[in-house]
C-alpha atoms as a PDB file:
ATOM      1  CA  UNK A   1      -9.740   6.897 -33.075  1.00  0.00           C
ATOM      2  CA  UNK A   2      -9.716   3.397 -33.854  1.00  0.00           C
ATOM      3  CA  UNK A   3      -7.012   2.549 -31.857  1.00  0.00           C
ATOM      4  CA  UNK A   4      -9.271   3.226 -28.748  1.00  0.00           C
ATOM      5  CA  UNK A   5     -12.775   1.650 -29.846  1.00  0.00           C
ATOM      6  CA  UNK A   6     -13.790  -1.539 -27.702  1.00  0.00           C
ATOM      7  CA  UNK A   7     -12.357  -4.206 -29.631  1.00  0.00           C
ATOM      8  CA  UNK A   8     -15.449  -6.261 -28.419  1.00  0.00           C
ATOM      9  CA  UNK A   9     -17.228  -7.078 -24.831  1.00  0.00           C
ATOM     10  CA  UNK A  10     -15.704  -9.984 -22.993  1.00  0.00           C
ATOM     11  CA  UNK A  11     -17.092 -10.164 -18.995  1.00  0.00           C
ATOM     12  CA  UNK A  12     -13.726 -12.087 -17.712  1.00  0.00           C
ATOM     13  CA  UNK A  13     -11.014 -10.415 -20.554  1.00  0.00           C
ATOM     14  CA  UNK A  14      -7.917 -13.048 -20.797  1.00  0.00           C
ATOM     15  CA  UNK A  15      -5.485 -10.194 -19.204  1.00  0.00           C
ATOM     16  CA  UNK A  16      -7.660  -9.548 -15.981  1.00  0.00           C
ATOM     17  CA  UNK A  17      -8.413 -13.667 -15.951  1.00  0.00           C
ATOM     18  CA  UNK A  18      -5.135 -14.009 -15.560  1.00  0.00           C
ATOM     19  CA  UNK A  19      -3.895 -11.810 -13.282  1.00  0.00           C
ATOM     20  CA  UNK A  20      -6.626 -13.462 -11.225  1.00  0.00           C
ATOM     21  CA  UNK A  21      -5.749 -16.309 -11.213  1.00  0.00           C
ATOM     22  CA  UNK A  22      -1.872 -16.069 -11.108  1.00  0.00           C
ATOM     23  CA  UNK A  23      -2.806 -13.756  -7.875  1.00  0.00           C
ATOM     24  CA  UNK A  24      -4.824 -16.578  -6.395  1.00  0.00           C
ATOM     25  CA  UNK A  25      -2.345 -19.291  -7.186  1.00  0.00           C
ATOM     26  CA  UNK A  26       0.311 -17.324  -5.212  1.00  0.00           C
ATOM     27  CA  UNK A  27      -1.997 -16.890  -2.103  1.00  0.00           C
ATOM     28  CA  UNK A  28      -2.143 -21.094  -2.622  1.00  0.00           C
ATOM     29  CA  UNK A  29       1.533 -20.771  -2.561  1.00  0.00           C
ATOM     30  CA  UNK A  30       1.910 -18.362   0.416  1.00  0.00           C
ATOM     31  CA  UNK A  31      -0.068 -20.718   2.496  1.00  0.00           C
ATOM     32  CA  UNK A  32       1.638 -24.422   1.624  1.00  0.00           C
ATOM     33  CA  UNK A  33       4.990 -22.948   1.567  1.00  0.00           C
ATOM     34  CA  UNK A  34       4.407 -21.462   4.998  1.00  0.00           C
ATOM     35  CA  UNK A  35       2.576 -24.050   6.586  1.00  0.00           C
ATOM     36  CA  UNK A  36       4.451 -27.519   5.004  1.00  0.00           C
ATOM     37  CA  UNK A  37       7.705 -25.951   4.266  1.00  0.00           C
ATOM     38  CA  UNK A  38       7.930 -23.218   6.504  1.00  0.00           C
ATOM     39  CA  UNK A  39       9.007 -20.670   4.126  1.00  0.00           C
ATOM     40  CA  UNK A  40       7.669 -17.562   4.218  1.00  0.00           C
ATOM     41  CA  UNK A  41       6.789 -15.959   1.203  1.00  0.00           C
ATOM     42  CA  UNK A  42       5.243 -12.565   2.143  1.00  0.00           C
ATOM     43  CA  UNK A  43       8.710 -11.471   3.863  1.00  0.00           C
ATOM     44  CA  UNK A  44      10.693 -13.308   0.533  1.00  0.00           C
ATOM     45  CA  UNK A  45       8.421 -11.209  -2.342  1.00  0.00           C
ATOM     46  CA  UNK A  46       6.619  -8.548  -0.479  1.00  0.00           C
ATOM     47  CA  UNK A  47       8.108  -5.112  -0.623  1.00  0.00           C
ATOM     48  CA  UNK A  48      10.729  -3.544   2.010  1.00  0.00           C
ATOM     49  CA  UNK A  49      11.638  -0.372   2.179  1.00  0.00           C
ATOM     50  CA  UNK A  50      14.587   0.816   0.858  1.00  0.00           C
ATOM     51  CA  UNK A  51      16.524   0.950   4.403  1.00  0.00           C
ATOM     52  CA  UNK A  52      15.645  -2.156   5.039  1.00  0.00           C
ATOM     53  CA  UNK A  53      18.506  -5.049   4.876  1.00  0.00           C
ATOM     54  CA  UNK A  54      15.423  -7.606   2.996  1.00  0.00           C
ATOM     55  CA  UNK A  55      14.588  -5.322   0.445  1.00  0.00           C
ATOM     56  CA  UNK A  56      15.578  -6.259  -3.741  1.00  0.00           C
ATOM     57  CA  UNK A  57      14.813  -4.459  -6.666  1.00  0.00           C
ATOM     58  CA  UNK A  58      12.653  -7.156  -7.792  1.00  0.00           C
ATOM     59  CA  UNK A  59       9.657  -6.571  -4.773  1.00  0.00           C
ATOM     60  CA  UNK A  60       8.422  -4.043  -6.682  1.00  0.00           C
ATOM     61  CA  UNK A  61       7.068  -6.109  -8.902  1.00  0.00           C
ATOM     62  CA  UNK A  62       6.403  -9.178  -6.789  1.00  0.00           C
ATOM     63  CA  UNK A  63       4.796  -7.724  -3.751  1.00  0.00           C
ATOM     64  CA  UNK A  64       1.915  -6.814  -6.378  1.00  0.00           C
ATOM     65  CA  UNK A  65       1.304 -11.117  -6.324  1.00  0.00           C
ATOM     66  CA  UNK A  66       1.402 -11.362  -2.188  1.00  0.00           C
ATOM     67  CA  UNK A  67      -2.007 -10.780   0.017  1.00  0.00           C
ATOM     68  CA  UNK A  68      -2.346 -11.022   3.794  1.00  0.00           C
ATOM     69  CA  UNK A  69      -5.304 -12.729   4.008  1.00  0.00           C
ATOM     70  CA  UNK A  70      -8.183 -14.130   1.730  1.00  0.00           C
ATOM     71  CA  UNK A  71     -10.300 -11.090   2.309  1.00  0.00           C
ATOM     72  CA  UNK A  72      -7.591  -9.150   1.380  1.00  0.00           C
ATOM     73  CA  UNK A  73      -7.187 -11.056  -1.721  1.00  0.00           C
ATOM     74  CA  UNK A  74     -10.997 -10.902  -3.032  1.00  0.00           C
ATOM     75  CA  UNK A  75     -11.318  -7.631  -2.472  1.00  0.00           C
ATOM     76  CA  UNK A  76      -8.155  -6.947  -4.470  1.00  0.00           C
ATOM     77  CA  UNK A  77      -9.603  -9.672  -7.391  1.00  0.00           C
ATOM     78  CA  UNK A  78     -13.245  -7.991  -7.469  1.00  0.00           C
ATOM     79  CA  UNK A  79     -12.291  -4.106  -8.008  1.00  0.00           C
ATOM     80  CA  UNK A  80      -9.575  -5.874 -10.609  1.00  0.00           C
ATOM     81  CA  UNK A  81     -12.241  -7.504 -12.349  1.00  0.00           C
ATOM     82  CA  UNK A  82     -14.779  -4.935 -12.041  1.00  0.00           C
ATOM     83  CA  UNK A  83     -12.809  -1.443 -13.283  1.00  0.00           C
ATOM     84  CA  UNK A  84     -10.370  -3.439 -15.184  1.00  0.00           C
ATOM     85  CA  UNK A  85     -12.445  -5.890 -17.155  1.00  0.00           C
ATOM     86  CA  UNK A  86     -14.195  -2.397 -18.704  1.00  0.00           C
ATOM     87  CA  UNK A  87     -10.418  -0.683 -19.582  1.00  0.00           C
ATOM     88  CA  UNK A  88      -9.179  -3.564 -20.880  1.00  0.00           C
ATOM     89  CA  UNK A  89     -12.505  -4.264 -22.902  1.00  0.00           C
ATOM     90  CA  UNK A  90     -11.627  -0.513 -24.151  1.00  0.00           C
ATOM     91  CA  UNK A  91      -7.726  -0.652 -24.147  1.00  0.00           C
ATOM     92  CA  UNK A  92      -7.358  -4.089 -25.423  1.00  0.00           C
ATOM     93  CA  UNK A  93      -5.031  -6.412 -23.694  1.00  0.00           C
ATOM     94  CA  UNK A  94      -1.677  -4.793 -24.291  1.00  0.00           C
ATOM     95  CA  UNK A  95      -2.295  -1.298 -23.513  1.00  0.00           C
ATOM     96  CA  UNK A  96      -4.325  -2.403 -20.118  1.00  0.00           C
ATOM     97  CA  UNK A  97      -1.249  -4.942 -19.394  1.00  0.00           C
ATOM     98  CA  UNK A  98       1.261  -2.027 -20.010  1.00  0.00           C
ATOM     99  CA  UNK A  99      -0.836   0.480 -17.463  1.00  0.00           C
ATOM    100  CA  UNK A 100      -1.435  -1.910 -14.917  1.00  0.00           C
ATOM    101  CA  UNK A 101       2.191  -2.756 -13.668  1.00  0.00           C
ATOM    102  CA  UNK A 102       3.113   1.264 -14.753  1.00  0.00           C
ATOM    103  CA  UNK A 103       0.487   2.051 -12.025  1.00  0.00           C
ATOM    104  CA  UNK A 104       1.851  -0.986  -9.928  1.00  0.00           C
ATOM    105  CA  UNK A 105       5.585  -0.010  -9.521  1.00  0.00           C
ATOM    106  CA  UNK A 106       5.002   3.855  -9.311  1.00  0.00           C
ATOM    107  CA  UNK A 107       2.570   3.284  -6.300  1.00  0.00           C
ATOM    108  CA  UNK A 108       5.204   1.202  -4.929  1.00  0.00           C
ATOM    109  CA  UNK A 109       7.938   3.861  -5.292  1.00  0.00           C
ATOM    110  CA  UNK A 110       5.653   6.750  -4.295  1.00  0.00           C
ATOM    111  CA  UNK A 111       4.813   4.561  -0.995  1.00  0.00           C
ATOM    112  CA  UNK A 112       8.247   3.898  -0.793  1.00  0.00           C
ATOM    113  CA  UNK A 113       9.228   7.301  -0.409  1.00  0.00           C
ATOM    114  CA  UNK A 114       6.696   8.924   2.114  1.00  0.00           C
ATOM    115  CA  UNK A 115       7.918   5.135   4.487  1.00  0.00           C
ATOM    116  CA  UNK A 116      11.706   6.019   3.722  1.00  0.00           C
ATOM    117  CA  UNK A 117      11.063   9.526   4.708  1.00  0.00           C
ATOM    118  CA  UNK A 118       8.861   8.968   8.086  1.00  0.00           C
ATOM    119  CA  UNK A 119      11.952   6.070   8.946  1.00  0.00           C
ATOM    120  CA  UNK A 120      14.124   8.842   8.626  1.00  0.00           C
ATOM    121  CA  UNK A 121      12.441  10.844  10.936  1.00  0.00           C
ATOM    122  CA  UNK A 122      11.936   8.515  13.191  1.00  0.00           C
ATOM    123  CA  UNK A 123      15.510   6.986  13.274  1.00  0.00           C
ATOM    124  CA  UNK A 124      16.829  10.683  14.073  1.00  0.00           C
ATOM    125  CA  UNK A 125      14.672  10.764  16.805  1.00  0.00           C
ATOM    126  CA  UNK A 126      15.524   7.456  18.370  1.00  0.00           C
ATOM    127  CA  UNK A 127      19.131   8.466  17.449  1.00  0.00           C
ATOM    128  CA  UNK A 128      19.114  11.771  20.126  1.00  0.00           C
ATOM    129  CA  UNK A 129      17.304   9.711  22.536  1.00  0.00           C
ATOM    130  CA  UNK A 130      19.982   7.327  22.940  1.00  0.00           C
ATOM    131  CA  UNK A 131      22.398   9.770  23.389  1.00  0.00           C
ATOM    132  CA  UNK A 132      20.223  11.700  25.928  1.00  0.00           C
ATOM    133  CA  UNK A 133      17.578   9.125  27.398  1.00  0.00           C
ATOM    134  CA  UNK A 134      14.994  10.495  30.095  1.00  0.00           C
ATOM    135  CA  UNK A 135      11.769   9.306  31.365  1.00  0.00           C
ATOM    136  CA  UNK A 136      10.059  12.075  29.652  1.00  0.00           C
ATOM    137  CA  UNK A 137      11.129  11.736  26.301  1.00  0.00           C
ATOM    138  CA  UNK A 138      10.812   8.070  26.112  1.00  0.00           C
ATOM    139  CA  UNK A 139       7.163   8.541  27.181  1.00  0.00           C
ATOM    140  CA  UNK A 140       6.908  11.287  24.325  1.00  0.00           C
ATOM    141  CA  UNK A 141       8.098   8.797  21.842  1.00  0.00           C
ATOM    142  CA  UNK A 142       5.832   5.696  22.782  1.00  0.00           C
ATOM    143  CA  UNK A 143       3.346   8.308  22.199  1.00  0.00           C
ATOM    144  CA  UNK A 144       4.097   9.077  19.323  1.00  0.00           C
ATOM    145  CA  UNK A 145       5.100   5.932  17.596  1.00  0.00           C
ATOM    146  CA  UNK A 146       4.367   2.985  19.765  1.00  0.00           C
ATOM    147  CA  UNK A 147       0.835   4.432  21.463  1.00  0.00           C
ATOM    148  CA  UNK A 148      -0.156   0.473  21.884  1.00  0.00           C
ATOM    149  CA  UNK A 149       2.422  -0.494  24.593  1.00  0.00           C
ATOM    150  CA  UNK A 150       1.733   3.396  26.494  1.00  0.00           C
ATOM    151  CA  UNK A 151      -0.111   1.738  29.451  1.00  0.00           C
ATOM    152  CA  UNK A 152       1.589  -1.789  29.725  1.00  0.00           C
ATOM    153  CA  UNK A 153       5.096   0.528  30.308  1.00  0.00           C
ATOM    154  CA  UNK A 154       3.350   3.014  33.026  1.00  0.00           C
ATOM    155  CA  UNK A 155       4.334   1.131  36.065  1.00  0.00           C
ATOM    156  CA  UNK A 156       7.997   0.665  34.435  1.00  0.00           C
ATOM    157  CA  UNK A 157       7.996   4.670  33.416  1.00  0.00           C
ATOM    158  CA  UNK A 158       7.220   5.225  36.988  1.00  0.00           C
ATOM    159  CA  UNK A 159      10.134   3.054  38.360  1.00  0.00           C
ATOM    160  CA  UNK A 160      12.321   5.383  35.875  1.00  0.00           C
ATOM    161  CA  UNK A 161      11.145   8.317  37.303  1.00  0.00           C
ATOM    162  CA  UNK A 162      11.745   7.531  40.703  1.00  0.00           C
ATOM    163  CA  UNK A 163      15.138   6.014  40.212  1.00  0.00           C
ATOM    164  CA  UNK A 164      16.701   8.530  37.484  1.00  0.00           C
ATOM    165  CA  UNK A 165      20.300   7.857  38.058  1.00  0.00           C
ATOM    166  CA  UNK A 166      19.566   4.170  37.995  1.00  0.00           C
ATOM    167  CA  UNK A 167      20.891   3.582  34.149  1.00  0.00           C
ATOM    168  CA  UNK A 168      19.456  -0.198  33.455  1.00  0.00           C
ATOM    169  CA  UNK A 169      16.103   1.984  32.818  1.00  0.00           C
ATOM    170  CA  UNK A 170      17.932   3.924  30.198  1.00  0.00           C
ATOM    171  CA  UNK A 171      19.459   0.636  28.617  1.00  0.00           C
ATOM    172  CA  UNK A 172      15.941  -1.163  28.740  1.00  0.00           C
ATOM    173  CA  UNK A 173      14.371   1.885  26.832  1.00  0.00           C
ATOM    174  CA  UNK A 174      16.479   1.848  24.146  1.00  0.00           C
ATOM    175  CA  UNK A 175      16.516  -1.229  23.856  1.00  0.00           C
ATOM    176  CA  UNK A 176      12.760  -1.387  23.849  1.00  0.00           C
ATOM    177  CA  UNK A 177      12.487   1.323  21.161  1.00  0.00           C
ATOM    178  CA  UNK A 178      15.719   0.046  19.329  1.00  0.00           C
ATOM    179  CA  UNK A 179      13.679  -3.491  18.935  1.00  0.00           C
ATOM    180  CA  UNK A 180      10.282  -1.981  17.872  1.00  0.00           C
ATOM    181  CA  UNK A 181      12.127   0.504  15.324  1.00  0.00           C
ATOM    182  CA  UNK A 182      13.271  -2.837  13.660  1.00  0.00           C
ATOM    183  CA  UNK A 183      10.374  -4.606  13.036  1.00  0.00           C
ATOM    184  CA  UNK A 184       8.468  -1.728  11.819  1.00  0.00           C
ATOM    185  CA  UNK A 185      11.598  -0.907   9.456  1.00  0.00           C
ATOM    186  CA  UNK A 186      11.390  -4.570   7.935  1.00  0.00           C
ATOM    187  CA  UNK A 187       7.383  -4.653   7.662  1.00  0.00           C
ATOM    188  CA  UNK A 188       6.785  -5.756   4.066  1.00  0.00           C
ATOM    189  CA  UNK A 189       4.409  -4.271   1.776  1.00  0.00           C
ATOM    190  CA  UNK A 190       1.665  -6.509   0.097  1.00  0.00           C
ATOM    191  CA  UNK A 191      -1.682  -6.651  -2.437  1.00  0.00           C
ATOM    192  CA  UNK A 192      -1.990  -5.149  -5.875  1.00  0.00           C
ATOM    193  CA  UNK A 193      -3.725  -2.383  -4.581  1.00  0.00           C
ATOM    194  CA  UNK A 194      -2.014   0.255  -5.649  1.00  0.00           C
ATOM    195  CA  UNK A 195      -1.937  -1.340  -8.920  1.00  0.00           C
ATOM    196  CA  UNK A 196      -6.693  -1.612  -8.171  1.00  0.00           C
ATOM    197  CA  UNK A 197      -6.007   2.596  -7.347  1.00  0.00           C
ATOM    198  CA  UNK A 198      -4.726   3.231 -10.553  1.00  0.00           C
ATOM    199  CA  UNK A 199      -7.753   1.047 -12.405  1.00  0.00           C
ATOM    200  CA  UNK A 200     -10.240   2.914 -10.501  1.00  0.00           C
ATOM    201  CA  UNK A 201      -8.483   6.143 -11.203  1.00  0.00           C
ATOM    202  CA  UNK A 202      -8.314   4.880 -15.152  1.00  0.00           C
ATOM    203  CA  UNK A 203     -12.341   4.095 -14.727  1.00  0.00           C
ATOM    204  CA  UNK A 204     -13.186   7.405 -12.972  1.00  0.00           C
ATOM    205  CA  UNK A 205     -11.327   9.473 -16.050  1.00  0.00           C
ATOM    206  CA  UNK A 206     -12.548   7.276 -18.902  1.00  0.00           C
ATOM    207  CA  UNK A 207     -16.117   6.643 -17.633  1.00  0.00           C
ATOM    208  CA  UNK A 208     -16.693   9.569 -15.221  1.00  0.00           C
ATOM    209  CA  UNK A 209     -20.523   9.512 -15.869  1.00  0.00           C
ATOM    210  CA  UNK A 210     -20.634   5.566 -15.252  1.00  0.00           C
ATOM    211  CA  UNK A 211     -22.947   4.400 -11.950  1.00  0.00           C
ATOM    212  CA  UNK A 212     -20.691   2.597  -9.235  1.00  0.00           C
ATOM    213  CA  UNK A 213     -23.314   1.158  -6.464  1.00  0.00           C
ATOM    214  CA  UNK A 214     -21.822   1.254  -3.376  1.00  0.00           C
ATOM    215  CA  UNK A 215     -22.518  -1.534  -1.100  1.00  0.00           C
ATOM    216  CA  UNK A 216     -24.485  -2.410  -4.282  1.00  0.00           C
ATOM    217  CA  UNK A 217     -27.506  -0.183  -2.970  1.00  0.00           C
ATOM    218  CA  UNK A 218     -26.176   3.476  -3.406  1.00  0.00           C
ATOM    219  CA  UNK A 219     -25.198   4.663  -6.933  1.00  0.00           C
ATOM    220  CA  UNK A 220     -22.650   7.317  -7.362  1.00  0.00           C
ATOM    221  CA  UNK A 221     -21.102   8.297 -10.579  1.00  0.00           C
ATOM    222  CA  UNK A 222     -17.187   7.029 -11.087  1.00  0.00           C
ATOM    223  CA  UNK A 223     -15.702  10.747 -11.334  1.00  0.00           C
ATOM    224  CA  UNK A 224     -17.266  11.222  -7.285  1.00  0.00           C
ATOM    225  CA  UNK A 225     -16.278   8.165  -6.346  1.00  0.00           C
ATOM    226  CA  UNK A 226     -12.751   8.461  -7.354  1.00  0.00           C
ATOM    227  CA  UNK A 227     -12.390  12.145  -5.853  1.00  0.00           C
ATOM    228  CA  UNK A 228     -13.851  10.815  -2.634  1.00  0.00           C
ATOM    229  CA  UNK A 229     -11.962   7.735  -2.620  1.00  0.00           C
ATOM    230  CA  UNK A 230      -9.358   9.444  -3.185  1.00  0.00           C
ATOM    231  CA  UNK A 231      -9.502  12.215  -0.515  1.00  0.00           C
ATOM    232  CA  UNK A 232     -10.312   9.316   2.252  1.00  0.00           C
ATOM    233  CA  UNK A 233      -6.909   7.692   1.254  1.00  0.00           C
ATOM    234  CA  UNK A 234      -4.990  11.137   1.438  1.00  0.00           C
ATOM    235  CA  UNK A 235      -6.725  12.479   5.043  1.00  0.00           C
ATOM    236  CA  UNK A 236      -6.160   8.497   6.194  1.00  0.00           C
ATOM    237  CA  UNK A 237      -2.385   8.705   4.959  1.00  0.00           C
ATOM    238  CA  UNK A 238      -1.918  11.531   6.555  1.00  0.00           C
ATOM    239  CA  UNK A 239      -3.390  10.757  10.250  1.00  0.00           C
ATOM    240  CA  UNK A 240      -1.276   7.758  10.310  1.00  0.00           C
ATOM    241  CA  UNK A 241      -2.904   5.916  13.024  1.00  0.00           C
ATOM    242  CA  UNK A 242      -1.072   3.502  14.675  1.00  0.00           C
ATOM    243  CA  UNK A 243      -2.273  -0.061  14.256  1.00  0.00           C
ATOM    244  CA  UNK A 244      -3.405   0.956  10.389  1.00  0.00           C
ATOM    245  CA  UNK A 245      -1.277  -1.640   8.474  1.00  0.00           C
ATOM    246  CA  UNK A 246      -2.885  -0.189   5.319  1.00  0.00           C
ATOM    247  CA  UNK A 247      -0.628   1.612   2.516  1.00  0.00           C
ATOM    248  CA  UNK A 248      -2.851   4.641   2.401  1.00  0.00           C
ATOM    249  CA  UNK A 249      -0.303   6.660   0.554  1.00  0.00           C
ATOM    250  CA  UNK A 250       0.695   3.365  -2.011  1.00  0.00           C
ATOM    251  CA  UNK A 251      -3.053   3.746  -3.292  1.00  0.00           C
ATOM    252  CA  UNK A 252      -2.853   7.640  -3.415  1.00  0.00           C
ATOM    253  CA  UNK A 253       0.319   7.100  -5.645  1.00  0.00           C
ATOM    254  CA  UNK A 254      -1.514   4.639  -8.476  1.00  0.00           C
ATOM    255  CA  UNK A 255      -3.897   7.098  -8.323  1.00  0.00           C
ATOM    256  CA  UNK A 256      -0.957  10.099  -9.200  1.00  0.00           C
ATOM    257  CA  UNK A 257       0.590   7.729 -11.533  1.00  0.00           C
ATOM    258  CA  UNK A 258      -2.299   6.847 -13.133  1.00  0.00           C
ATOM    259  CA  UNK A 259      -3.617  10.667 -13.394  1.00  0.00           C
ATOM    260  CA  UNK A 260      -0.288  11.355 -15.023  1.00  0.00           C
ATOM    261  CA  UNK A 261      -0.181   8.770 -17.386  1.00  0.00           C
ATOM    262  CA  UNK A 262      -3.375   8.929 -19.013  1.00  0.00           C
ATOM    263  CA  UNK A 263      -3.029  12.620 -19.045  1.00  0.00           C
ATOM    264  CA  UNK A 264       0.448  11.779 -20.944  1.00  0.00           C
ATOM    265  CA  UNK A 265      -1.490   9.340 -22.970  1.00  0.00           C
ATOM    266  CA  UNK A 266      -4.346  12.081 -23.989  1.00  0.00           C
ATOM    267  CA  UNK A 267      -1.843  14.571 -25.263  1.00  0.00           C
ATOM    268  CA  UNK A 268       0.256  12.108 -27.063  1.00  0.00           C
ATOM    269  CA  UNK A 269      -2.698  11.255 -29.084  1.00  0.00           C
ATOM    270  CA  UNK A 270      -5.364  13.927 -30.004  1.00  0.00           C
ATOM    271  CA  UNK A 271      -7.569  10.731 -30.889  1.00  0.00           C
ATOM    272  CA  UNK A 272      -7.630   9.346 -27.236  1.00  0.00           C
ATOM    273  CA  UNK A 273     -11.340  10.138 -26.040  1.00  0.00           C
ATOM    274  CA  UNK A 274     -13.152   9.590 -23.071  1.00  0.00           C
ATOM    275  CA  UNK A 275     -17.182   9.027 -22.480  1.00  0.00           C
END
């Protein structure tokens, strides 16, 4: 039992310190490279998928370092610093180290997945279209995928429909869709979060009973918040809706990964405890 006492309290614990401030050096970087040398960083080290001609082996681990925006960032740095200052207090350094990019990379690769498979999907359905185009499905398929541009192409859909023979619509519309499959395809995935998932997944198991204030005014204990955390992510991941550039389903997977882990953990070692 040893092995899993706190090996002392320490508010900023050197492993979360500096994963703070490695991740807050590379937002430094992200900017001046992309502003004086006009390099850009988040497409270089941020995570493709796998059918996408940018992505390398080595964004799994990388894209953990990259953040959109400062907000993006802090938030990412507080819940880091909040659940994971307590695990590794618990852990010790190694241990929390060693759990922390597990949790990292298997979100990743569980995200990875559910975006390989809806590209998939969506590919085969671009793929019939262009060998069949007609007003009506292309309208079907902005729906579906591109819901933003649905009333900036009515007056064009129109045009289509009046003139069906006429096959520069036909061309234009796959083209359209042909252009806006690409960019989604090559979106890269950024933040640590799936790596903050699996911390608050960690806390929620190892300190269920522990108060969490929300919005610093409401307290809920850890094992609530992580099931309803968790069940926002999965009903959020699931609805897909478009214009949500959050990995819904890369937090859901540190959470699995996590789950599984410390579960692995627990039953390796009859010792392991929680409060």
């Amino acid at each position: 039992m040893e092995n899993y006492k706190f090996r002392g309290y320490s508010l900023l614990p050197p492993i979360v310190k500096n994963l703070i401030i490695i991740n807050t050096l590379m937002f430094i970087f992200e900017l001046v490279s992309a502003s004086s040398f006009r390099i850009d960083l988040i497409n270089l080290l941020g995570l493709h998928s796998f059918d996408s001609p940018y992505f390398h082996a080595y964004q799994l681990v990388t894209h953990m370092f990259m953040h959109g925006s400062f907000s993006h960032l802090f938030f990412n740095m507080f819940a880091l610093w909040m659940f994971g200052a307590a695990l590794e207090n618990y852990w010790g350094g190694k241990k929390f180290l060693y759990y922390y990019f597990l949790v990292g990379i298997g979100a990743a690769l569980f995200n990875e997945l559910v975006v390989w498979l809806s590209h998939k999907e969506m590919i085969a359905t671009f793929e019939a279209f262009s060998h069949s185009p007609t007003p009506a499905t292309f309208i079907s398929l902005v729906k579906e995928y591109f819901p933003q541009y649905l009333s900036s192409v009515q007056d064009w859909i129109y045009g289509w429909e009046m003139h069906p023979a006429n096959m520069s619509y036909a061309k234009e519309a796959i083209d359209f869709l042909g252009k806006e499959i690409y960019k989604i395809i090559n979106i890269p995935m950024v933040g640590a979060s799936g790596a903050i998932f699996g911390l608050l997944l960690a806390f929620g198991m190892i300190f269920p009973n522990t108060l969490i204030y929300i919005y610093f005014l409401f307290p809920i204990k850890a094992k609530w918040f992580v099931i309803l955390y968790g069940a926002v992510e999965l009903i959020f991941g699931v609805m897909n809706e478009p214009g949500d550039n959050i990995a819904h389903f890369a937090h859901l997977g540190g959470m699995i990964v996590g789950f599984i882990l410390i579960k692995w953990w627990q039953k390796k070692d009859k010792n392991y405890y929680t409060f």
